[in-house]
Protein backbone atom coordinates (compact mmCIF):
# COMPACT_ATOMS: atom_id res chain seq x y z
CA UNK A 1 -7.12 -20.92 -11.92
CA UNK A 2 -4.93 -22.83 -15.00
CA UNK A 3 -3.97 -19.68 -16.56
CA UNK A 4 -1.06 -18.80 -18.45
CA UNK A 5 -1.19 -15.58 -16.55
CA UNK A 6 -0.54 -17.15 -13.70
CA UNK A 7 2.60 -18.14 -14.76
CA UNK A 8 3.34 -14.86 -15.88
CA UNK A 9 2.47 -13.51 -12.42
CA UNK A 10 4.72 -15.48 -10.64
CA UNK A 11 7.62 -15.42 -13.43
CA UNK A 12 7.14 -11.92 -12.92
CA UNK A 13 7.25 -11.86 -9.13
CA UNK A 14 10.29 -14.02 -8.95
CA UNK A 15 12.28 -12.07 -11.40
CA UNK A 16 11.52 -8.91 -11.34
CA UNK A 17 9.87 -7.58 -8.00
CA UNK A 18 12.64 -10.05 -5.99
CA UNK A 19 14.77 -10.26 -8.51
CA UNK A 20 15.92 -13.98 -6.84
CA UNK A 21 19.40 -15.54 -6.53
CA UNK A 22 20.41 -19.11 -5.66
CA UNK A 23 21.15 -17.87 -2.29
CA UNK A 24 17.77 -16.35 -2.10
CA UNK A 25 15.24 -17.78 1.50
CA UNK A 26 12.01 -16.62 0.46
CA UNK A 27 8.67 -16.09 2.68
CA UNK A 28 5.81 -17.14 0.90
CA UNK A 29 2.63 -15.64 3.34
CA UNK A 30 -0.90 -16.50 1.66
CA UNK A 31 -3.87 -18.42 2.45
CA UNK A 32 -4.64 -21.69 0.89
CA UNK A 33 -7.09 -19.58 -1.12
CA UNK A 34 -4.19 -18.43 -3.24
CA UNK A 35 -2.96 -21.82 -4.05
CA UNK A 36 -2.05 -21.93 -7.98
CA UNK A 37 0.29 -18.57 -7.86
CA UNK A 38 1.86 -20.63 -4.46
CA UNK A 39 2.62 -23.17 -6.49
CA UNK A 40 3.85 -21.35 -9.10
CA UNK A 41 5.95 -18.70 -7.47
CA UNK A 42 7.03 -22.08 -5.15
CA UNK A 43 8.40 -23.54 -8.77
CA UNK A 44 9.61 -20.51 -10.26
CA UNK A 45 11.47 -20.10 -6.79
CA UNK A 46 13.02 -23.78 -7.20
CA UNK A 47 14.30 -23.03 -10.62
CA UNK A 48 16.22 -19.77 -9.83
CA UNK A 49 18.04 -21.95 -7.17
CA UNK A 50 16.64 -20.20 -3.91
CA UNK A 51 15.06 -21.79 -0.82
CA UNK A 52 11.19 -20.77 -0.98
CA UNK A 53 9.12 -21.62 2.74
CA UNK A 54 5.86 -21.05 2.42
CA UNK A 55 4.25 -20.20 5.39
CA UNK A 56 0.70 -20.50 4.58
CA UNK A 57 -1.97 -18.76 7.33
CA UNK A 58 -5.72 -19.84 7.84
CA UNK A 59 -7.40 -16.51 7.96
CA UNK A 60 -9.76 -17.31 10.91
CA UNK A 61 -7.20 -17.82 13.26
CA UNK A 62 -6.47 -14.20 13.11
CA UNK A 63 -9.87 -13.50 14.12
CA UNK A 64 -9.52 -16.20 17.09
CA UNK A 65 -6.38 -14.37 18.59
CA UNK A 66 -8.14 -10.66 18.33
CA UNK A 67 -10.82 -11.51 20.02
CA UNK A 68 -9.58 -14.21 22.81
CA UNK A 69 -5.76 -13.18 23.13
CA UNK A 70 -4.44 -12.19 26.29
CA UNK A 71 -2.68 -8.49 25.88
CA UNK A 72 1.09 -10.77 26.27
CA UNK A 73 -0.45 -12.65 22.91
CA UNK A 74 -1.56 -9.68 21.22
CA UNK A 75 1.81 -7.67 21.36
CA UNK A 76 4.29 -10.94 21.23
CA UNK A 77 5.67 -11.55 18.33
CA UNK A 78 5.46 -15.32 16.26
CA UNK A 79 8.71 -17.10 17.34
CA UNK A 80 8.55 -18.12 13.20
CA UNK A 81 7.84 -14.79 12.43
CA UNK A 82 10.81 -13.56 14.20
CA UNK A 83 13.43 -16.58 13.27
CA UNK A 84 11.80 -15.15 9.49
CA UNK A 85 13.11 -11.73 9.67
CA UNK A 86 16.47 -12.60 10.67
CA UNK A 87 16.70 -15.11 8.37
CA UNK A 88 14.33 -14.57 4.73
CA UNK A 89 16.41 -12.48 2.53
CA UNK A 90 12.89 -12.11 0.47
CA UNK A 91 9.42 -12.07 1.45
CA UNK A 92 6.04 -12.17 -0.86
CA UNK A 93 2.78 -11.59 1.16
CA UNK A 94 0.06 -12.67 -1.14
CA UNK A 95 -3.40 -11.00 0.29
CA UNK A 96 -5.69 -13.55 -0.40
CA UNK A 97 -9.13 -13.03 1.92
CA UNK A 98 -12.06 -15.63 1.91
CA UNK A 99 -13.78 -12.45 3.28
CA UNK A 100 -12.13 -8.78 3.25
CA UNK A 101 -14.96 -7.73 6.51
CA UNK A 102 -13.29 -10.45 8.78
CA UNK A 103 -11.82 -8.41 11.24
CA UNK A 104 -14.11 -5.19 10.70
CA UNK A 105 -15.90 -5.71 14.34
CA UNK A 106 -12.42 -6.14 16.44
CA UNK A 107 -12.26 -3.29 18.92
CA UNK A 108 -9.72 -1.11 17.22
CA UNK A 109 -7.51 -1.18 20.46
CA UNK A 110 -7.08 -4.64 20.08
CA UNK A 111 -6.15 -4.60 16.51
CA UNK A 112 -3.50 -1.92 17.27
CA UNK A 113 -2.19 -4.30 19.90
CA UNK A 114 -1.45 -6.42 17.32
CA UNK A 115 0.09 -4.02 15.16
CA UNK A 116 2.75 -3.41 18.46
CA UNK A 117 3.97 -6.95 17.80
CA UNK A 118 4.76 -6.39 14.49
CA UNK A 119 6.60 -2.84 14.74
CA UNK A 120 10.09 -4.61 15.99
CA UNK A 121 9.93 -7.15 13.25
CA UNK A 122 9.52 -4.29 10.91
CA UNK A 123 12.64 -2.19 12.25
CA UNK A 124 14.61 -5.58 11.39
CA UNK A 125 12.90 -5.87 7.76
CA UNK A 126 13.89 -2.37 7.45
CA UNK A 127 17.62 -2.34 8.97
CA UNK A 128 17.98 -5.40 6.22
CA UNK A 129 16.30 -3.84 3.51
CA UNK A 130 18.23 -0.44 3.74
CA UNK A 131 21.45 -2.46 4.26
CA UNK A 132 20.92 -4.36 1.42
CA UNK A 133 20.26 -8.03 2.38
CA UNK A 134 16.12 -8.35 2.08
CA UNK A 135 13.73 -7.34 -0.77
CA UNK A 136 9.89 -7.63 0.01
CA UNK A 137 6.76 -7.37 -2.30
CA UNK A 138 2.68 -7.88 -1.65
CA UNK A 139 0.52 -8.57 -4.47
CA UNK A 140 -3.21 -9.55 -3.99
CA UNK A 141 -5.08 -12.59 -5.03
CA UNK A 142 -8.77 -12.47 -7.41
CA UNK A 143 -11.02 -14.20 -4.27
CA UNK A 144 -15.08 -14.39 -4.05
CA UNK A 145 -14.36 -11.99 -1.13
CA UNK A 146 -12.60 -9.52 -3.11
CA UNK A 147 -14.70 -8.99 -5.77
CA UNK A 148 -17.92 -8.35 -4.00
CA UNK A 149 -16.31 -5.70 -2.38
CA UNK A 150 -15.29 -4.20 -5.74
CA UNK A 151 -19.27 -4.51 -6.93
CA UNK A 152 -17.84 -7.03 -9.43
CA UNK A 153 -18.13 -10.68 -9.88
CA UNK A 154 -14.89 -12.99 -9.15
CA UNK A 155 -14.53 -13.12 -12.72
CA UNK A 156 -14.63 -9.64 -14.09
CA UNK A 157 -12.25 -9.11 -10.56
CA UNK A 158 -9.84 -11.47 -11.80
CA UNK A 159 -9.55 -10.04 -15.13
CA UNK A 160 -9.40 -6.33 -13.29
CA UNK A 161 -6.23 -8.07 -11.50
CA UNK A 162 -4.75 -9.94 -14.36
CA UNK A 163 -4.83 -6.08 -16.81
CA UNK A 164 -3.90 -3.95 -14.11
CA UNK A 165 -1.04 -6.09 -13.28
CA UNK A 166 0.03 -6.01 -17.43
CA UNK A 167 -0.07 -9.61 -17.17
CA UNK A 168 -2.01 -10.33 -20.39
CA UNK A 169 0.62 -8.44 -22.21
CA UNK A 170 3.55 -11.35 -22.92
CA UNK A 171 5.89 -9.53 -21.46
CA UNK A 172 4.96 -7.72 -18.07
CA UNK A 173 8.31 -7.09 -17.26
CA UNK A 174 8.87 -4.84 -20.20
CA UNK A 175 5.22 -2.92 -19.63
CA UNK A 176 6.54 -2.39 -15.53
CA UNK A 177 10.27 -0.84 -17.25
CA UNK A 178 8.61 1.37 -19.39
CA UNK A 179 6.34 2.63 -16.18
CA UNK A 180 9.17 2.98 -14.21
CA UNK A 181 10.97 5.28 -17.09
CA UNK A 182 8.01 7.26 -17.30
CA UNK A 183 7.56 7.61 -13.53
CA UNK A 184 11.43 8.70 -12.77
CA UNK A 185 11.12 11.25 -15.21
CA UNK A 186 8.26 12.69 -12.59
CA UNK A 187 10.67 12.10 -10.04
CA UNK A 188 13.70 13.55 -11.57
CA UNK A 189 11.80 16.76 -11.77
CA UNK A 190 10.83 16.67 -8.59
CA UNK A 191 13.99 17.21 -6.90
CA UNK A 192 14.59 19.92 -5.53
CA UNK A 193 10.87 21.20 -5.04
CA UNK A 194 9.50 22.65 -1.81
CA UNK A 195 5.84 23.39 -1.92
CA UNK A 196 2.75 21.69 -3.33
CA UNK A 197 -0.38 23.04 -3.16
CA UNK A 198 -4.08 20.64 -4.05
CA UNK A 199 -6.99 22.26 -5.22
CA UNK A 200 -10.15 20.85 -6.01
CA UNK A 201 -13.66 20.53 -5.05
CA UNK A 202 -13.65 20.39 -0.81
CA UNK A 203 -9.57 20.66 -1.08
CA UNK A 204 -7.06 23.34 -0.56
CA UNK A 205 -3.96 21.95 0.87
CA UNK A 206 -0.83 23.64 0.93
CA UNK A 207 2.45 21.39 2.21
CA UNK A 208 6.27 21.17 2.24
CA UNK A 209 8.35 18.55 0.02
CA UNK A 210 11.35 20.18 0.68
CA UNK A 211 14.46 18.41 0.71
CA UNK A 212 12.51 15.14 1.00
CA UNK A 213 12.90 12.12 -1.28
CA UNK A 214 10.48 11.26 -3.79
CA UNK A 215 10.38 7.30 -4.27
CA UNK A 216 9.91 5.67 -8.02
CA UNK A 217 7.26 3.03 -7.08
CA UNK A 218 7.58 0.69 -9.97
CA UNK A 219 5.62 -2.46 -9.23
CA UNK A 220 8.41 -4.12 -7.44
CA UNK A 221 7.35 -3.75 -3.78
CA UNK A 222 3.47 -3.28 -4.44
CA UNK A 223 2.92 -5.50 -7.55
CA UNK A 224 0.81 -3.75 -9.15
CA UNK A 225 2.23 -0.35 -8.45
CA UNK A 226 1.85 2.98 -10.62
CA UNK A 227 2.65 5.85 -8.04
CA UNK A 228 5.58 8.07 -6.95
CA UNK A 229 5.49 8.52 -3.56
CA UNK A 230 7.52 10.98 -0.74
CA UNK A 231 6.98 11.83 3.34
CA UNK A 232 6.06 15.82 3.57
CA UNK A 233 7.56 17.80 6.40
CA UNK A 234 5.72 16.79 9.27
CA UNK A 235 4.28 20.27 10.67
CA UNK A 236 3.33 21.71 7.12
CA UNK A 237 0.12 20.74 6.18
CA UNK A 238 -2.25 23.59 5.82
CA UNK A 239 -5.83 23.50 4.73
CA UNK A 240 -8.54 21.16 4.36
CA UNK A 241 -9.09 17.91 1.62
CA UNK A 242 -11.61 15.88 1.14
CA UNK A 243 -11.59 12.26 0.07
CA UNK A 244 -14.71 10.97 -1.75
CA UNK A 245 -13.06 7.53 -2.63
CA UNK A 246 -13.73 4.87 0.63
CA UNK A 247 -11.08 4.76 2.56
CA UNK A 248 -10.97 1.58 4.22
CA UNK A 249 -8.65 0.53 7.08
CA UNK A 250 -8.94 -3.07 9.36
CA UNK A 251 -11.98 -4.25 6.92
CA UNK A 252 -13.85 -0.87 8.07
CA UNK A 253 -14.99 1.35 4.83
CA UNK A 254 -15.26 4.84 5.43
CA UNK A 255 -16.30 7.11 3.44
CA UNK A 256 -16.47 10.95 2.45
CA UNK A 257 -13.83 11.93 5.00
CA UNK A 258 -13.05 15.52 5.67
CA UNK A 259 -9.58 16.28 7.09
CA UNK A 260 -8.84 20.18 8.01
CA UNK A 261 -4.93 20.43 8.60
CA UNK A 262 -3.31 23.17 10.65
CA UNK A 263 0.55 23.35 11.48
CA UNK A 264 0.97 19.38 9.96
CA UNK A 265 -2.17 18.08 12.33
CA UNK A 266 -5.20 16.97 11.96
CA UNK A 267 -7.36 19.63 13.91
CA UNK A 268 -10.86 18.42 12.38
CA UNK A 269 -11.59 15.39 11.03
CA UNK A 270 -15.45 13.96 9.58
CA UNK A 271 -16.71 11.40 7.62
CA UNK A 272 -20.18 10.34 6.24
CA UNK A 273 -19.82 6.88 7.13
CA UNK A 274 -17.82 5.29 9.93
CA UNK A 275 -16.98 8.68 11.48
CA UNK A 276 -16.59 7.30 15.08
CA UNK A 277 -14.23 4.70 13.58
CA UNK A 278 -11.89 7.51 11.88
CA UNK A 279 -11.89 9.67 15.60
CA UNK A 280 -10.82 6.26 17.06
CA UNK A 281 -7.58 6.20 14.62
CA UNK A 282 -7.00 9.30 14.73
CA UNK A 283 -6.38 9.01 18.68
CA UNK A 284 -4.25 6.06 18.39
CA UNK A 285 -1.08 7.79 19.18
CA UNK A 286 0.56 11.29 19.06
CA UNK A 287 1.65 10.42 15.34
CA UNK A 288 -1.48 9.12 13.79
CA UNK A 289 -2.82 12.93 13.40
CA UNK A 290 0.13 13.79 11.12
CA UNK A 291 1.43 12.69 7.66
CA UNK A 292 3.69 10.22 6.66
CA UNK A 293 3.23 10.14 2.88
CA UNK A 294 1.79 12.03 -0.08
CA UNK A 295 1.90 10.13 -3.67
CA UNK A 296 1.08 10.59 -7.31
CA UNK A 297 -1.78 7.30 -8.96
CA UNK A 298 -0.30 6.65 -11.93
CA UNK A 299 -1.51 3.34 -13.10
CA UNK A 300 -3.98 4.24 -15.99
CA UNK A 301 -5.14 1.05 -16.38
CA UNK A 302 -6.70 1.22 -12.74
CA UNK A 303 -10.01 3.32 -13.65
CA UNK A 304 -12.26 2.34 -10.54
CA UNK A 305 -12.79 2.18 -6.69
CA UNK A 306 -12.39 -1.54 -5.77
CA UNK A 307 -12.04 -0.53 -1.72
CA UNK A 308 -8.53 -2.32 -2.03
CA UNK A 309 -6.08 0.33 -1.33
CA UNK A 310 -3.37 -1.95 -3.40
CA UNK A 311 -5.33 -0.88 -6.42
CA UNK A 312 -6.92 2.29 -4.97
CA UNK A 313 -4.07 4.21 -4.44
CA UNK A 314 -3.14 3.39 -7.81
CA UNK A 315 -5.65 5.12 -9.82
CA UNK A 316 -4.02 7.27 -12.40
CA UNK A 317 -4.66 11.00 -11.95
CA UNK A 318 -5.24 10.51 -8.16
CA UNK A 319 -3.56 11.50 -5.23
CA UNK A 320 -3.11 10.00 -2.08
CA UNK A 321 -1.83 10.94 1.79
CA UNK A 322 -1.64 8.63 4.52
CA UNK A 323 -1.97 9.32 8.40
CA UNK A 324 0.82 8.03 10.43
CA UNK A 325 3.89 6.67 10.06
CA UNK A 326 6.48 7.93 7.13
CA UNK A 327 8.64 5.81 5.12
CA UNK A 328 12.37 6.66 5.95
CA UNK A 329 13.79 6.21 2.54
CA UNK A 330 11.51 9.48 1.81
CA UNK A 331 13.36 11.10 4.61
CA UNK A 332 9.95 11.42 6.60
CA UNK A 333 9.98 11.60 10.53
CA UNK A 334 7.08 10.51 11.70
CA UNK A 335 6.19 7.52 13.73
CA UNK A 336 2.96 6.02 14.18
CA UNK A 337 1.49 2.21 14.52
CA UNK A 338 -0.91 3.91 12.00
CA UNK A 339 -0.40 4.14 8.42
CA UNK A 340 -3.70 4.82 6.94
CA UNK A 341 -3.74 5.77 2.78
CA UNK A 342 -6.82 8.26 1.71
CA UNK A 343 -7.18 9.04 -1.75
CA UNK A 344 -8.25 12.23 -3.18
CA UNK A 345 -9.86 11.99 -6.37
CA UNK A 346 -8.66 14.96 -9.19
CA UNK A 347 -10.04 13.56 -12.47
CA UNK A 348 -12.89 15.52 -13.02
CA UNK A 349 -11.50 18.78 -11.31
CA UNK A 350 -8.30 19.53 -9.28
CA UNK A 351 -4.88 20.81 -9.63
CA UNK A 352 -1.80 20.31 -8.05
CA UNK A 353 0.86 22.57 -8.04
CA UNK A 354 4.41 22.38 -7.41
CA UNK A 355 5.99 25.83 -6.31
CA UNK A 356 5.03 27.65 -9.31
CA UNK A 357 4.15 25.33 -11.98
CA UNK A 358 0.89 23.48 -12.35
CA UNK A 359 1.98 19.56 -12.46
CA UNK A 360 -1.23 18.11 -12.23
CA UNK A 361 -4.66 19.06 -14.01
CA UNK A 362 -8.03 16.89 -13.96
CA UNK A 363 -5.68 13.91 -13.59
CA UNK A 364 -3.34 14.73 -16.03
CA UNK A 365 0.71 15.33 -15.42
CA UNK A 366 1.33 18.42 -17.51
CA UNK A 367 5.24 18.59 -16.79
């Protein structure tokens, strides 16, 4: 695409979401499918002063080592991969899928093989992050692949990316700062709270926020972002929810999945469509039954389903939990290879209610 958009993206990316120095190495991940916001983030990269490496993946491979890897390939780590998280003090994974369904016939046990050989380089991305010397962001690239998953053509996709993203506004940067004002007044009046309670059609889910964090998720680590974000206390979770958006996980949609919570775990669990695929995660490990995250949509300008959770989770007047494994900054506990984001749709009818005051009414914050 020649788009002055793109340059906004990446203008964008580089300044705000890594906010890069001169003594900035950045990781560039992406397919070649992604190629003009490469470039451009490559440039932008350049004129900041940092050291951009690309590192630029052809999908099918992936597929290749899934299916014909030896377990020791599975679980190893990439030597670059490694030598990268020591060494990048910013990353940028740009999704960027020929075709989204790729990997959606893998045996899940091999897939969370793979995920093993990723969990130590994320404990270093982490131990850097939280001390200070890494920054990381994923955005997601308008592909042919993409948009027919979205029911959309690669057009009207890239448009949906380019307006959800604020990038046909001149200044993004100054649409994301306003967000972020807006969303930390949610999260200023969320400390201190203890107990939220979801009600709406299928749902009534009471859990515990107490004394956790709630994180201001501003478009600088998920770009877009629109959401405010926390870990619940791991055995609190009482009731049942239902999630009538797809939830899709590995390339697999499923859909209309029923979750009935007891003591923080998952003690039934049923879905529509790919029901024997959601029993397979949810025996993945002793974590994977429990939650590591419940989060606020709040990007209005994300309306629709697109089966991309980047944009999914997003909606504005949603909510969203994900099985598995908590983020620490939230102070959540649990640990999982899982981390699998389910969003509950309260637009038309739902509450949610924090101790006693009704935040959250038909997808509108009321505080």
């Amino acid at each position: 695409m020649n788009d002055i958009r793109i340059e906004r993206w990446a203008h964008t990316l580089v300044h705000y979401c890594l906010y890069l120095k001169p003594v900035d190495i950045l990781s560039i991940q992406a397919t070649p499918l992604a190629a003009p916001l490469i470039e451009a983030v490559y440039r932008e990269a350049l004129r900041v002063g940092a050291q951009p490496v690309p590192l630029i993946e052809l999908e099918g491979l992936a597929e290749i080592l899934l299916r014909e890897g030896n377990d020791s390939q599975l679980t190893t780590p990439s030597p670059v991969a490694l030598a990268m998280a020591e060494k990048a003090t910013a990353r940028l994974n740009i999704q960027s899928s020929s075709n989204p369904k790729a990997l959606s016939t893998v045996p899940p046990e091999r897939s969370a093989k793979r995920r093993q050989a990723s969990r130590s380089l994320m404990s270093t991305f982490r131990q850097r992050e939280q001390a200070g010397d890494f920054r990381w962001c994923g955005t997601l690239y308008p592909t042919a692949g993409y948009a027919q998953e979205a029911n959309m053509s690669l057009k009207e996709f890239e448009e949906f990316v380019f307006d959800v993203c604020f990038l046909n506004d001149p200044d993004p940067i100054a649409r994301w700062k306003e967000l972020a004002s807006q969303q930390q007044h949610y999260v200023d009046w969320l400390v201190g709270k203890k107990q939220v309670h979801v009600l709406g059609e299928g749902t009534d889910l009471k859990l515990s926020i107490a004394d956790r964090v709630f994180i201001n998720s501003d478009g600088k680590r998920n770009f877009p972002s629109g959401e405010f974000f926390t870990g619940p206390i791991e055995n609190s979770a009482n009731g049942v929810i239902q999630f009538d958006i797809p939830a899709t996980y590995d390339g697999r949609s499923v859909e209309g999945v029923r979750l009935v919570f007891r003591e923080g775990k998952v003690v039934e669990a049923s879905a529509r469509q790919g029901n024997d695929y959601l029993q397979q995660m949810l025996n993945l490990d002793e974590g994977a039954r429990y939650l590591g995250e419940f989060a606020f949509g709040n990007n209005m300008r994300v309306t629709h389903a697109t089966k991309q959770i980047l944009f999914d989770e997003k909606i504005g007047g949603t909510i969203h939990m994900a099985l598995g494994a908590s983020y620490p900054e939230t102070g959540g506990l649990n640990r999982s290879a899982l981390h699998w984001d389910m969003v509950c749709d309260l637009r038309t009818s739902g509450e949610v209610w924090i101790d006693d005051t009704i935040f959250l009414k038909n997808g509108k914050v009321l505080i």
